[in-house]
PDB file of N, CA and C in Angstrom:
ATOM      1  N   UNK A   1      -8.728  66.446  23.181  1.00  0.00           N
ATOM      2  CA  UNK A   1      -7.884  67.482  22.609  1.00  0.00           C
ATOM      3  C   UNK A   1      -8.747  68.535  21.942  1.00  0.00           C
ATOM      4  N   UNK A   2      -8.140  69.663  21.616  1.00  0.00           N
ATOM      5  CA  UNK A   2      -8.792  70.754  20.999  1.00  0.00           C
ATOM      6  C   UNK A   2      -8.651  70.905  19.487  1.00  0.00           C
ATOM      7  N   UNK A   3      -8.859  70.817  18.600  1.00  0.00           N
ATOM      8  CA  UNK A   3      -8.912  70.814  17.304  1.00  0.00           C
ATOM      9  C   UNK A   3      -9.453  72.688  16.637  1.00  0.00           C
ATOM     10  N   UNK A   4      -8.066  73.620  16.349  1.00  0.00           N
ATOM     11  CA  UNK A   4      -8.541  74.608  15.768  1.00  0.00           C
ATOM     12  C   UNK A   4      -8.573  74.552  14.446  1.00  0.00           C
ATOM     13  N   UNK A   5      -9.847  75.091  13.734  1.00  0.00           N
ATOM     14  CA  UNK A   5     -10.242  75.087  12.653  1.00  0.00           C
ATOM     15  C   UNK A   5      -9.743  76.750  12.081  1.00  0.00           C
ATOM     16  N   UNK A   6      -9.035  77.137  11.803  1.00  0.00           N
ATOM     17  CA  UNK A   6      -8.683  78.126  11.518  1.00  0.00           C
ATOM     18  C   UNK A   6      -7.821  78.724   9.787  1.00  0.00           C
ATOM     19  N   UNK A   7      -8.114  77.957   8.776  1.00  0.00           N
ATOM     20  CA  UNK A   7      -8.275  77.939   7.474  1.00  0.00           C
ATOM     21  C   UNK A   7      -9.505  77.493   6.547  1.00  0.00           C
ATOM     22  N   UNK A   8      -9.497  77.920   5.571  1.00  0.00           N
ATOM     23  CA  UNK A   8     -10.297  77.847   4.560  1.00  0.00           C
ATOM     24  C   UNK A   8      -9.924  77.322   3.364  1.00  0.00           C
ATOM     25  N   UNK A   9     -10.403  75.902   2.877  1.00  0.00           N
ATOM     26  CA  UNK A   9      -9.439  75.640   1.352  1.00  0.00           C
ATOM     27  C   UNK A   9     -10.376  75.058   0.122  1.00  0.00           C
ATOM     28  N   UNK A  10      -9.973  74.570  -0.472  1.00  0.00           N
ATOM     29  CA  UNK A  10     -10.830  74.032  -1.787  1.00  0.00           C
ATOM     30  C   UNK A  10     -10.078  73.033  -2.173  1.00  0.00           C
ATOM     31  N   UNK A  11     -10.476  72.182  -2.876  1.00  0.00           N
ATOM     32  CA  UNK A  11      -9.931  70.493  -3.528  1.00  0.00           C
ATOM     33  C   UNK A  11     -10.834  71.136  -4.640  1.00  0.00           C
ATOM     34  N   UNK A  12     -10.539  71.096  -5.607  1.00  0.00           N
ATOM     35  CA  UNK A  12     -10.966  71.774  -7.249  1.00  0.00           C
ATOM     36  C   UNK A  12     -11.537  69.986  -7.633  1.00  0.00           C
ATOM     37  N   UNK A  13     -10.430  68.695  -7.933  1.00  0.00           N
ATOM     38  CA  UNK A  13     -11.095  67.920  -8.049  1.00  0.00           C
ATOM     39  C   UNK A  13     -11.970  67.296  -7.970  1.00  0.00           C
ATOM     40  N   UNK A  14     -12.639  67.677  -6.306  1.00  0.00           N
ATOM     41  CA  UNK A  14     -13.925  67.249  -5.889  1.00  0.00           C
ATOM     42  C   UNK A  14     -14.797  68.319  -5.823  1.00  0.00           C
ATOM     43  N   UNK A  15     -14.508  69.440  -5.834  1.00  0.00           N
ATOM     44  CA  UNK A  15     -14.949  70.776  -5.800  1.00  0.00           C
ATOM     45  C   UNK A  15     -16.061  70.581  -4.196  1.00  0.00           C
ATOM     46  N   UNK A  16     -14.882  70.636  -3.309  1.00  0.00           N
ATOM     47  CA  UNK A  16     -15.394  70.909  -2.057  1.00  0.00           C
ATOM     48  C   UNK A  16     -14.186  71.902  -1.617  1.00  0.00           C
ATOM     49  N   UNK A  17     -15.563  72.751  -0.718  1.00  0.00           N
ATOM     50  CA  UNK A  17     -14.854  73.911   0.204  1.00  0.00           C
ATOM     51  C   UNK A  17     -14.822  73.152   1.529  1.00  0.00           C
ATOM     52  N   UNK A  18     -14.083  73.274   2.187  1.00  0.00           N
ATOM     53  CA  UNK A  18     -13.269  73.052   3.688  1.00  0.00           C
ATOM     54  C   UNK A  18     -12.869  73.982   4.760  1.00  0.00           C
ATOM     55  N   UNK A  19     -13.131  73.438   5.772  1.00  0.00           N
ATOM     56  CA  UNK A  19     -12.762  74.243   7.204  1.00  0.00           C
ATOM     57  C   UNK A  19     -11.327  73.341   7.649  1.00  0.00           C
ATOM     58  N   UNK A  20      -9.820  73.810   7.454  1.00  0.00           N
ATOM     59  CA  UNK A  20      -8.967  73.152   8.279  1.00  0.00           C
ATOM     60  C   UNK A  20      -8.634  73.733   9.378  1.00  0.00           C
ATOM     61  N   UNK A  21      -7.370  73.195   9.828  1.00  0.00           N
ATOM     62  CA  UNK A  21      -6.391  73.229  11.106  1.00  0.00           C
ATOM     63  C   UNK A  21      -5.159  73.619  10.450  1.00  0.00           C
ATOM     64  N   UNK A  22      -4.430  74.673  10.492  1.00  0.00           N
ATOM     65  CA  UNK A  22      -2.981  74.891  10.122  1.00  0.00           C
ATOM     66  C   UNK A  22      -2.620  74.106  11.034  1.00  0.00           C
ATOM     67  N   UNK A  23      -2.180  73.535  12.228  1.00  0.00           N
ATOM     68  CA  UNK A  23      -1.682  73.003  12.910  1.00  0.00           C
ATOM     69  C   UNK A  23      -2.429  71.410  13.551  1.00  0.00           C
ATOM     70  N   UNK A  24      -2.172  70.362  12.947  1.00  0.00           N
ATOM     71  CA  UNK A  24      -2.984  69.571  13.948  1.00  0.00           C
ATOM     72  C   UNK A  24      -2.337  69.233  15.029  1.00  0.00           C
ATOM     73  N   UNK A  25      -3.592  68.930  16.046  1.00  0.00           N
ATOM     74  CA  UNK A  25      -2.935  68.053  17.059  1.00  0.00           C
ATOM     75  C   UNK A  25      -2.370  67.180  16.920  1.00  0.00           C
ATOM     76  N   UNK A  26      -0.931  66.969  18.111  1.00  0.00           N
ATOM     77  CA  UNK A  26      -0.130  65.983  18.353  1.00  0.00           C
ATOM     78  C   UNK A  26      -1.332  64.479  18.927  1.00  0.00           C
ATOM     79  N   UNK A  27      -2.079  64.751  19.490  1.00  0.00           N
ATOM     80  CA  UNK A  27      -3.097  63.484  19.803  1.00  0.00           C
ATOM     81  C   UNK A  27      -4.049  63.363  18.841  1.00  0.00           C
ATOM     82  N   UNK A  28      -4.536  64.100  17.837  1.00  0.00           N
ATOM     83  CA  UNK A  28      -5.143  63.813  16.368  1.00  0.00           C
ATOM     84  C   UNK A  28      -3.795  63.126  15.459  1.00  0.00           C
ATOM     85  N   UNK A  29      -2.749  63.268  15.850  1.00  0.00           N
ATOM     86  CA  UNK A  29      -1.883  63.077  14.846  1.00  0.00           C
ATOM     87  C   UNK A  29      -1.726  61.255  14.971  1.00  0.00           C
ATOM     88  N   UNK A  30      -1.492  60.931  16.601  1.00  0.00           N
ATOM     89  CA  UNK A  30      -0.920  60.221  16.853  1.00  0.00           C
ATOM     90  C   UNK A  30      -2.283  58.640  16.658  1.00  0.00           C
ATOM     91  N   UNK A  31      -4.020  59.393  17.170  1.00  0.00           N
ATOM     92  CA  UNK A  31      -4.867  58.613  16.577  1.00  0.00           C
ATOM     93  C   UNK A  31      -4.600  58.058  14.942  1.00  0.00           C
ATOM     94  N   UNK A  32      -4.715  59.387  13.988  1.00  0.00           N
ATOM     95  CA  UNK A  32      -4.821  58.838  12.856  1.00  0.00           C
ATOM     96  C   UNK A  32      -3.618  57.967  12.642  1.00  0.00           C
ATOM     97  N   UNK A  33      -2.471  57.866  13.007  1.00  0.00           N
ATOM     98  CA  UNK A  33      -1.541  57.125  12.584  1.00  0.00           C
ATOM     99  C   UNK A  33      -1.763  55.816  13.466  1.00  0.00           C
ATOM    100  N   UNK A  34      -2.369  55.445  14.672  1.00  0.00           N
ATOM    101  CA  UNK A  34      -2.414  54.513  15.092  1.00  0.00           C
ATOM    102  C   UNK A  34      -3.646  53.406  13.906  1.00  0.00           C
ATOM    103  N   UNK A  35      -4.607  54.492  13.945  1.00  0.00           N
ATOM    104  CA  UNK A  35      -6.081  53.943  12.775  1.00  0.00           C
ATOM    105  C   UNK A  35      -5.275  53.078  11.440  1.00  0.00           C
ATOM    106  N   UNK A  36      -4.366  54.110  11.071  1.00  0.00           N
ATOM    107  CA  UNK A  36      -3.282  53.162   9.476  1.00  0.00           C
ATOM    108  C   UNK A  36      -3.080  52.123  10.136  1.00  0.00           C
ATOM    109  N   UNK A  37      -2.678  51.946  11.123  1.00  0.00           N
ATOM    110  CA  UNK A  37      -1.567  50.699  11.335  1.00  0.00           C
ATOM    111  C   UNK A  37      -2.808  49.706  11.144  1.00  0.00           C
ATOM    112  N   UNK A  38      -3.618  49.628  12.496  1.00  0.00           N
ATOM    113  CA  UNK A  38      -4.795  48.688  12.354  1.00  0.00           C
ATOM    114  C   UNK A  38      -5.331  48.318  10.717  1.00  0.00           C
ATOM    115  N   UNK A  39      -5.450  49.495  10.252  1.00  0.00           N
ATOM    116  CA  UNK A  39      -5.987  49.162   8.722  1.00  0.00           C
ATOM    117  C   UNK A  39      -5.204  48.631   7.955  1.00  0.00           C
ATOM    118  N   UNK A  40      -4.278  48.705   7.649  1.00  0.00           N
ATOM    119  CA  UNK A  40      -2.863  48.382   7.285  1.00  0.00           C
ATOM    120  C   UNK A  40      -2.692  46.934   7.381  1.00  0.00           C
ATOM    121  N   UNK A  41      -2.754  46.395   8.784  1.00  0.00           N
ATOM    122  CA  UNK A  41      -2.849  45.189   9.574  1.00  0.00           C
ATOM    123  C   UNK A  41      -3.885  43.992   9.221  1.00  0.00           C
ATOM    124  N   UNK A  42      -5.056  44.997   8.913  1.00  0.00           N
ATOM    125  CA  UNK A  42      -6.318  44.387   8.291  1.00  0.00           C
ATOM    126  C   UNK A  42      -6.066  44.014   6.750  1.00  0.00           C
ATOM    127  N   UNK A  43      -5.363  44.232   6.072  1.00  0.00           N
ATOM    128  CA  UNK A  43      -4.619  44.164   4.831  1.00  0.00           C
ATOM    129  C   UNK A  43      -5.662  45.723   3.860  1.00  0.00           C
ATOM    130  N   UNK A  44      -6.249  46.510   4.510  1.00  0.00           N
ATOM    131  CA  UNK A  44      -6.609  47.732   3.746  1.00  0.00           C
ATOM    132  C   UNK A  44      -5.523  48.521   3.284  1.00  0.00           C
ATOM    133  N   UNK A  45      -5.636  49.087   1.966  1.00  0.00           N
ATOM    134  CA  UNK A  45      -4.723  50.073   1.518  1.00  0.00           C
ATOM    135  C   UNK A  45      -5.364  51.712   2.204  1.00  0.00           C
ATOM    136  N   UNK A  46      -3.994  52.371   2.632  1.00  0.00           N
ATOM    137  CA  UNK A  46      -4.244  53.430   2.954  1.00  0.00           C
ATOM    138  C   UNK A  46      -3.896  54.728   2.301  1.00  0.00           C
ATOM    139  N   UNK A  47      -4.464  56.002   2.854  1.00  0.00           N
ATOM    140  CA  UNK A  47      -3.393  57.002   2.123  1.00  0.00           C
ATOM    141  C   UNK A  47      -2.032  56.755   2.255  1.00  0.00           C
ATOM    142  N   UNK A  48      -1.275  57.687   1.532  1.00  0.00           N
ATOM    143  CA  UNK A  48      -0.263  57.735   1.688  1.00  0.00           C
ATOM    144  C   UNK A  48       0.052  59.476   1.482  1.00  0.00           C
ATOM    145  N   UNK A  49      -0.833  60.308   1.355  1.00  0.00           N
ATOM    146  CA  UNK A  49      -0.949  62.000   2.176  1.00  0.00           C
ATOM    147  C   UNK A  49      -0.788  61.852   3.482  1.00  0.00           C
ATOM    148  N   UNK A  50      -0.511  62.818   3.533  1.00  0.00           N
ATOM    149  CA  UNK A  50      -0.361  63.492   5.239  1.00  0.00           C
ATOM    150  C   UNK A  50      -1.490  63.329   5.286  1.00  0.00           C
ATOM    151  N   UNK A  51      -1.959  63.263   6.573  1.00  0.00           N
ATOM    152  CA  UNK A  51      -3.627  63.305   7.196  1.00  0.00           C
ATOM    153  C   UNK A  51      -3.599  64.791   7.495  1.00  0.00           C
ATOM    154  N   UNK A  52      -4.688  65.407   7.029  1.00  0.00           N
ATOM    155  CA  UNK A  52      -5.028  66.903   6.951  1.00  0.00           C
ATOM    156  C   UNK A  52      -6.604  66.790   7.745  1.00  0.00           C
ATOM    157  N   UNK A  53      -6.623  67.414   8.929  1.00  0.00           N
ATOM    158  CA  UNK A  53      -7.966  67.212   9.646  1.00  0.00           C
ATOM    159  C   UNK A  53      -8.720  68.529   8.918  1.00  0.00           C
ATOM    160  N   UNK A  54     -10.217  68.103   8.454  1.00  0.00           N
ATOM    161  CA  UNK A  54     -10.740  68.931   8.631  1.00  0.00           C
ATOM    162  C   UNK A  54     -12.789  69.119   8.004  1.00  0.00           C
ATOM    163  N   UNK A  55     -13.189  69.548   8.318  1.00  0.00           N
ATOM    164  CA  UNK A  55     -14.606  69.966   8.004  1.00  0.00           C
ATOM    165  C   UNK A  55     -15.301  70.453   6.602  1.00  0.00           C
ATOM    166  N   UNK A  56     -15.853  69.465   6.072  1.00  0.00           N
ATOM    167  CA  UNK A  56     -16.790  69.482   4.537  1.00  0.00           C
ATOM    168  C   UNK A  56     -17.755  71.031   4.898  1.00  0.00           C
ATOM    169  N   UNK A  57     -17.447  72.068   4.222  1.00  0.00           N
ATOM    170  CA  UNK A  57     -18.303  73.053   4.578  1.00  0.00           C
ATOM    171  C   UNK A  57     -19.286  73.128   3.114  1.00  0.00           C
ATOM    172  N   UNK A  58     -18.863  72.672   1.877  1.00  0.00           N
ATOM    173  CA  UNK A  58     -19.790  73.009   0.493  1.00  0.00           C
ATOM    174  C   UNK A  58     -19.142  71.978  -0.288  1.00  0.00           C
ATOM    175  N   UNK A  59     -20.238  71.395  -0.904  1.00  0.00           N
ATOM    176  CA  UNK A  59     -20.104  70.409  -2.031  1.00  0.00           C
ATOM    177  C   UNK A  59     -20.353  71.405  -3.769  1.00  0.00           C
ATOM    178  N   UNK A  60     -19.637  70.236  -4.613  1.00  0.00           N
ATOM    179  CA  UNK A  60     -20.005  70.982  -5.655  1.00  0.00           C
ATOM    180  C   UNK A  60     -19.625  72.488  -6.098  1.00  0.00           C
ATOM    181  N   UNK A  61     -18.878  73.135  -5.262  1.00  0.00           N
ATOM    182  CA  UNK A  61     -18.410  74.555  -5.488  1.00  0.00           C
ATOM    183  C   UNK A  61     -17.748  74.581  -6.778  1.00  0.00           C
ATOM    184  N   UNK A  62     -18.629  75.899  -7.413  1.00  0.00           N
ATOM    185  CA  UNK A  62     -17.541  75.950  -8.208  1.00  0.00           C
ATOM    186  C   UNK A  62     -16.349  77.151  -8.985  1.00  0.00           C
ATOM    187  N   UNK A  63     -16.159  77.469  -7.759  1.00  0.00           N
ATOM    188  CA  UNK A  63     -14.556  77.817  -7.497  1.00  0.00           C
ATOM    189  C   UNK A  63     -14.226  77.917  -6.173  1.00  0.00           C
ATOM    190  N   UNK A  64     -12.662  78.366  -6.174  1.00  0.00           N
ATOM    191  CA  UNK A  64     -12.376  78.408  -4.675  1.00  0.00           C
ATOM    192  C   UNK A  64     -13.000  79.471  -3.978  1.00  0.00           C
ATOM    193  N   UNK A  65     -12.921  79.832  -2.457  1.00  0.00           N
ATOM    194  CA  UNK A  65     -13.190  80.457  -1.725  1.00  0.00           C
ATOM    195  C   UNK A  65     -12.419  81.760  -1.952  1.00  0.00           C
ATOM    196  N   UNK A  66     -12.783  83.016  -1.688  1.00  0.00           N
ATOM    197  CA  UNK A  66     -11.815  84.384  -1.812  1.00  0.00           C
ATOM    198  C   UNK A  66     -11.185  84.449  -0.360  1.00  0.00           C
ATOM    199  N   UNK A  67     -11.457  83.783   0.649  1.00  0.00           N
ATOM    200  CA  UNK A  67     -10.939  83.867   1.620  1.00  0.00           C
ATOM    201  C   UNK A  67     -10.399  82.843   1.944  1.00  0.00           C
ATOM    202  N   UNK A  68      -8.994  82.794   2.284  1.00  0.00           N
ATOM    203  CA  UNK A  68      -8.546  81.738   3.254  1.00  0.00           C
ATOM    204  C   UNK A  68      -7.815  81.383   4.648  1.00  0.00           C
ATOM    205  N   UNK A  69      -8.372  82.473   5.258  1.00  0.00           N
ATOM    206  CA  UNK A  69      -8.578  82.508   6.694  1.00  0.00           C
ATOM    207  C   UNK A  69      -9.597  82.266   7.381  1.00  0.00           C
ATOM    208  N   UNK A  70      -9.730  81.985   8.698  1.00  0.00           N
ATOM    209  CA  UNK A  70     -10.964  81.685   8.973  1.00  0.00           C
ATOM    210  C   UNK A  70     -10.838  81.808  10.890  1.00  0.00           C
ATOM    211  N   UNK A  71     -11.717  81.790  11.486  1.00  0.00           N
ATOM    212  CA  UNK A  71     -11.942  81.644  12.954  1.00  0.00           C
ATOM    213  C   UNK A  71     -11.142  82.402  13.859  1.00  0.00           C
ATOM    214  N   UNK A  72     -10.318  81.765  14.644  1.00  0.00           N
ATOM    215  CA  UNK A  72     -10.313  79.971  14.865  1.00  0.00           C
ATOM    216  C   UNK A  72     -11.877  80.079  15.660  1.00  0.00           C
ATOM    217  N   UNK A  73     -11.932  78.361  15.018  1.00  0.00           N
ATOM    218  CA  UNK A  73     -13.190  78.094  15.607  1.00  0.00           C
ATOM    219  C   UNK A  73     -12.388  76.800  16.471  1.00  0.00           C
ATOM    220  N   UNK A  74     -12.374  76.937  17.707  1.00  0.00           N
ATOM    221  CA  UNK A  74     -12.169  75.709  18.518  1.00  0.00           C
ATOM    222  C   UNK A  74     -13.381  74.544  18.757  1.00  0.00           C
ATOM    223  N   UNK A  75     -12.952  73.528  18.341  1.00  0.00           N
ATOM    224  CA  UNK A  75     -13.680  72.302  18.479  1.00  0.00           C
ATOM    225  C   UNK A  75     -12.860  71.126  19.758  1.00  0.00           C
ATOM    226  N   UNK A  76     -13.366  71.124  20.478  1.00  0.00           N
ATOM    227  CA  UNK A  76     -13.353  69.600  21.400  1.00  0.00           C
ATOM    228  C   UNK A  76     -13.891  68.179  21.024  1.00  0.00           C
ATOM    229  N   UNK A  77     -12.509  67.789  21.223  1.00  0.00           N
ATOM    230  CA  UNK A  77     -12.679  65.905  20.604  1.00  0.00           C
ATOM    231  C   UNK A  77     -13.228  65.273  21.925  1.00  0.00           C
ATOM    232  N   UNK A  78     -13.738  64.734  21.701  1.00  0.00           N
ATOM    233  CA  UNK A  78     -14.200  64.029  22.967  1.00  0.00           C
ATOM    234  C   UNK A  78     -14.312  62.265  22.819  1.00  0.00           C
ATOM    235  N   UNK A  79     -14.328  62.180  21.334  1.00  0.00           N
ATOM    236  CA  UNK A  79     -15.150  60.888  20.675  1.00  0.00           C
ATOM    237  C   UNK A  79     -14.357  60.630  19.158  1.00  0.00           C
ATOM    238  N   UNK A  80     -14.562  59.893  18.644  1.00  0.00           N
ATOM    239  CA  UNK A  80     -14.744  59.761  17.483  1.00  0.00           C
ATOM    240  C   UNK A  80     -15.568  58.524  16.669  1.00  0.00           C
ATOM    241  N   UNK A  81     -15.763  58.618  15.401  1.00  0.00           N
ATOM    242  CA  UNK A  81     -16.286  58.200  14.822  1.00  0.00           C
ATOM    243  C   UNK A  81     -16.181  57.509  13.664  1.00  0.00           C
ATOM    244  N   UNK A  82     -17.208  56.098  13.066  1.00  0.00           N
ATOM    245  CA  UNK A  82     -16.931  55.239  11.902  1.00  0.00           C
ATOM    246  C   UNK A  82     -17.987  55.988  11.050  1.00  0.00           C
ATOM    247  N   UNK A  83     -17.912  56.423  10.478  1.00  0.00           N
ATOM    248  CA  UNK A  83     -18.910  57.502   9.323  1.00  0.00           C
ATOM    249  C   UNK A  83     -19.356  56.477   7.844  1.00  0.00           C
ATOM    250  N   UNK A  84     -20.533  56.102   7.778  1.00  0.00           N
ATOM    251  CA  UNK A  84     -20.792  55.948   5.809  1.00  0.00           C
ATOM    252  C   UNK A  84     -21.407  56.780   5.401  1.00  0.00           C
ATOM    253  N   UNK A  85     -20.750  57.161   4.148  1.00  0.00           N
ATOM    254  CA  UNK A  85     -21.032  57.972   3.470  1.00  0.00           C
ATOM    255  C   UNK A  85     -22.268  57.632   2.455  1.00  0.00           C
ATOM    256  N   UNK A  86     -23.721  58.162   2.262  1.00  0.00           N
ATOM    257  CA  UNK A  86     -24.568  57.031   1.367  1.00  0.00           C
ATOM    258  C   UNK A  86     -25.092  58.173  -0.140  1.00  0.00           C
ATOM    259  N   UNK A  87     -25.165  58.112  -1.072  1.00  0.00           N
ATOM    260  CA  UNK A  87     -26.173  59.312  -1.782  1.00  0.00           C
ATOM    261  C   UNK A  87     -26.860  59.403  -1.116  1.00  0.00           C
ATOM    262  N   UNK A  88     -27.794  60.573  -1.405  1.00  0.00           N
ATOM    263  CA  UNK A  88     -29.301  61.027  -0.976  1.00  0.00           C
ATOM    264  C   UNK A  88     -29.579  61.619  -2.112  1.00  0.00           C
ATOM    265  N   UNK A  89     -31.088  61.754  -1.707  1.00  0.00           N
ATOM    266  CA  UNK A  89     -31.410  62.750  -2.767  1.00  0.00           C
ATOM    267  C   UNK A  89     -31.129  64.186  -2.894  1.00  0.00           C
ATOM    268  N   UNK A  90     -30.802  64.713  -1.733  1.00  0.00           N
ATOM    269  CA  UNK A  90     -30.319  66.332  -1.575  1.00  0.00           C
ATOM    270  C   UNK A  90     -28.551  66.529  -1.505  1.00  0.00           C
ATOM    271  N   UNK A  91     -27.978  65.176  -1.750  1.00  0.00           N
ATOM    272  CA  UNK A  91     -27.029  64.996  -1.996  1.00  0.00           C
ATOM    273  C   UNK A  91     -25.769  64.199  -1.065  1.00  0.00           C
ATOM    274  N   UNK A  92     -25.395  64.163  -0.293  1.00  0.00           N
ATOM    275  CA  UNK A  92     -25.126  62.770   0.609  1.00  0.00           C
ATOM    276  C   UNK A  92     -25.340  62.672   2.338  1.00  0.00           C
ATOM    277  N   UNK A  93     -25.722  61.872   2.596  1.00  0.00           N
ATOM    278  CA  UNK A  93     -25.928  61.522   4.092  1.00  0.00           C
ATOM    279  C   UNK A  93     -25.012  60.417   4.733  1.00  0.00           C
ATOM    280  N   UNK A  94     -24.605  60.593   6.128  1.00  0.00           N
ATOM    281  CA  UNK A  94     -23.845  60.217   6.775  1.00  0.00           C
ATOM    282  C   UNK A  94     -24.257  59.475   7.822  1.00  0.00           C
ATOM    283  N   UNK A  95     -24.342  58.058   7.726  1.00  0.00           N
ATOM    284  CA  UNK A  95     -24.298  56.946   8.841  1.00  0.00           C
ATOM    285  C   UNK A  95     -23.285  56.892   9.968  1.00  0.00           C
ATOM    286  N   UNK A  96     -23.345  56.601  11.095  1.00  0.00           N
ATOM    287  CA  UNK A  96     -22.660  56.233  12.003  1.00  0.00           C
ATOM    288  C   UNK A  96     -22.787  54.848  12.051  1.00  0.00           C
ATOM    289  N   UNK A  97     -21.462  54.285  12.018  1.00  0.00           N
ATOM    290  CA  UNK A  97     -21.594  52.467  11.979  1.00  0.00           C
ATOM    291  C   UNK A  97     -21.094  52.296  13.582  1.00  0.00           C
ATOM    292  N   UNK A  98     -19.701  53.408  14.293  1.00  0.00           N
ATOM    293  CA  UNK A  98     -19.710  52.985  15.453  1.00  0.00           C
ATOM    294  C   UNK A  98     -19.448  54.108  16.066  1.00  0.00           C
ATOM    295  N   UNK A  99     -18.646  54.303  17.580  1.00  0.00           N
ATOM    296  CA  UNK A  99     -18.703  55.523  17.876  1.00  0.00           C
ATOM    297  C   UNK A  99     -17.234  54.932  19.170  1.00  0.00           C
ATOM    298  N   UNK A 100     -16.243  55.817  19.535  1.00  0.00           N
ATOM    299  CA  UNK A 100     -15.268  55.104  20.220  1.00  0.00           C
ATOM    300  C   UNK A 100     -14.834  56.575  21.464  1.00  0.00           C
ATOM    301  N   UNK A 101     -14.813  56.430  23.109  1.00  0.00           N
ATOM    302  CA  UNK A 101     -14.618  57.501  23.740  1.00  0.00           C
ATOM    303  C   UNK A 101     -12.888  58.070  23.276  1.00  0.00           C
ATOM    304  N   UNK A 102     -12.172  59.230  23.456  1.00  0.00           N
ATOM    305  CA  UNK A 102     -11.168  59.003  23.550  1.00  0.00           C
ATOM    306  C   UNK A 102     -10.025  59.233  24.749  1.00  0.00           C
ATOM    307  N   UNK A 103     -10.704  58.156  25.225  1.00  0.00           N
ATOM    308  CA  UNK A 103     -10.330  58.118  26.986  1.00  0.00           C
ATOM    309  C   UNK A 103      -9.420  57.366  26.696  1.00  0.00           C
ATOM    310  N   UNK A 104      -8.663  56.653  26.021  1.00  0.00           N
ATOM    311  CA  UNK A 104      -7.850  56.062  25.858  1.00  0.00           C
ATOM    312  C   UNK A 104      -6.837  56.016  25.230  1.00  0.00           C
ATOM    313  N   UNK A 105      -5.227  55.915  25.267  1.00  0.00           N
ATOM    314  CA  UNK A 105      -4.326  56.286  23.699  1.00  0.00           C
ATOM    315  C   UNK A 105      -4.573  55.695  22.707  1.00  0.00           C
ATOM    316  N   UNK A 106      -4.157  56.431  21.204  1.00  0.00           N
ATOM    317  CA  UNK A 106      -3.814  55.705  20.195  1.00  0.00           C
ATOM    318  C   UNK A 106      -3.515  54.177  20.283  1.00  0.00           C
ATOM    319  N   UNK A 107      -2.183  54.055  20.971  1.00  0.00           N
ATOM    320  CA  UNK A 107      -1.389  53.172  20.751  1.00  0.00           C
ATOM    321  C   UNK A 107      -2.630  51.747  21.311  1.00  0.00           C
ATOM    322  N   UNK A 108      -3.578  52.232  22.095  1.00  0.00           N
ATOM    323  CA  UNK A 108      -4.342  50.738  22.821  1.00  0.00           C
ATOM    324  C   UNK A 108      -5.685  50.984  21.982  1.00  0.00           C
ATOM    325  N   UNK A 109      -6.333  51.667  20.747  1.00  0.00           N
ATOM    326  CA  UNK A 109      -7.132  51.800  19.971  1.00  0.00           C
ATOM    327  C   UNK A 109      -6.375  49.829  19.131  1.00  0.00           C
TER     328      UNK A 109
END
């Protein structure tokens, strides 16, 4: 699926700037809700937000962006991914624990 990135936002609490999707995909939609169930299943607690797709562009900001439009920047899913998040010293780095094609539906994830 195609994933447009076409907003700009801020989370003040964490003071990160963001690249979203006004619109997500119906097959981003239907992954992340298949991912709850499994987790769910696993006895993990999940959100309970809407799943909002989108791209860490600045840590630490501190204020919002003056703009909140953006692109669209089209991105192609092809894959996805199990991400850890670790400190660093320049501030955090990102492990891959697994990696999954998405040649397949939600529903058989």
């Amino acid at each position: 699926f195609m994933l447009a990135l076409d907003c700009i936002g801020w989370w003040r609490r964490s003071r990160l700037v963001w690249a979203g999707a006004l619109n997500c995909p119906h097959e981003l939609e239907a992954l992340a809700a298949a991912l709850a169930v499994g987790l769910q299943a696993s006895g993990f607690r999940t959100e309970r937000r809407r799943f909002r797709p989108h791209v860490t562009l600045l840590r630490d900001a501190e204020r919002k962006p003056l703009q909140t439009a953006c692109g669209p920047v089209h991105w192609s899913a092809r894959q996805f991914v199990l991400a850890c998040s670790q400190p660093a010293e320049r501030g955090v780095e990102y492990r891959i624990v697994g990696k999954w094609p998405l040649e397949n539906t939600p529903a058989a994830l």
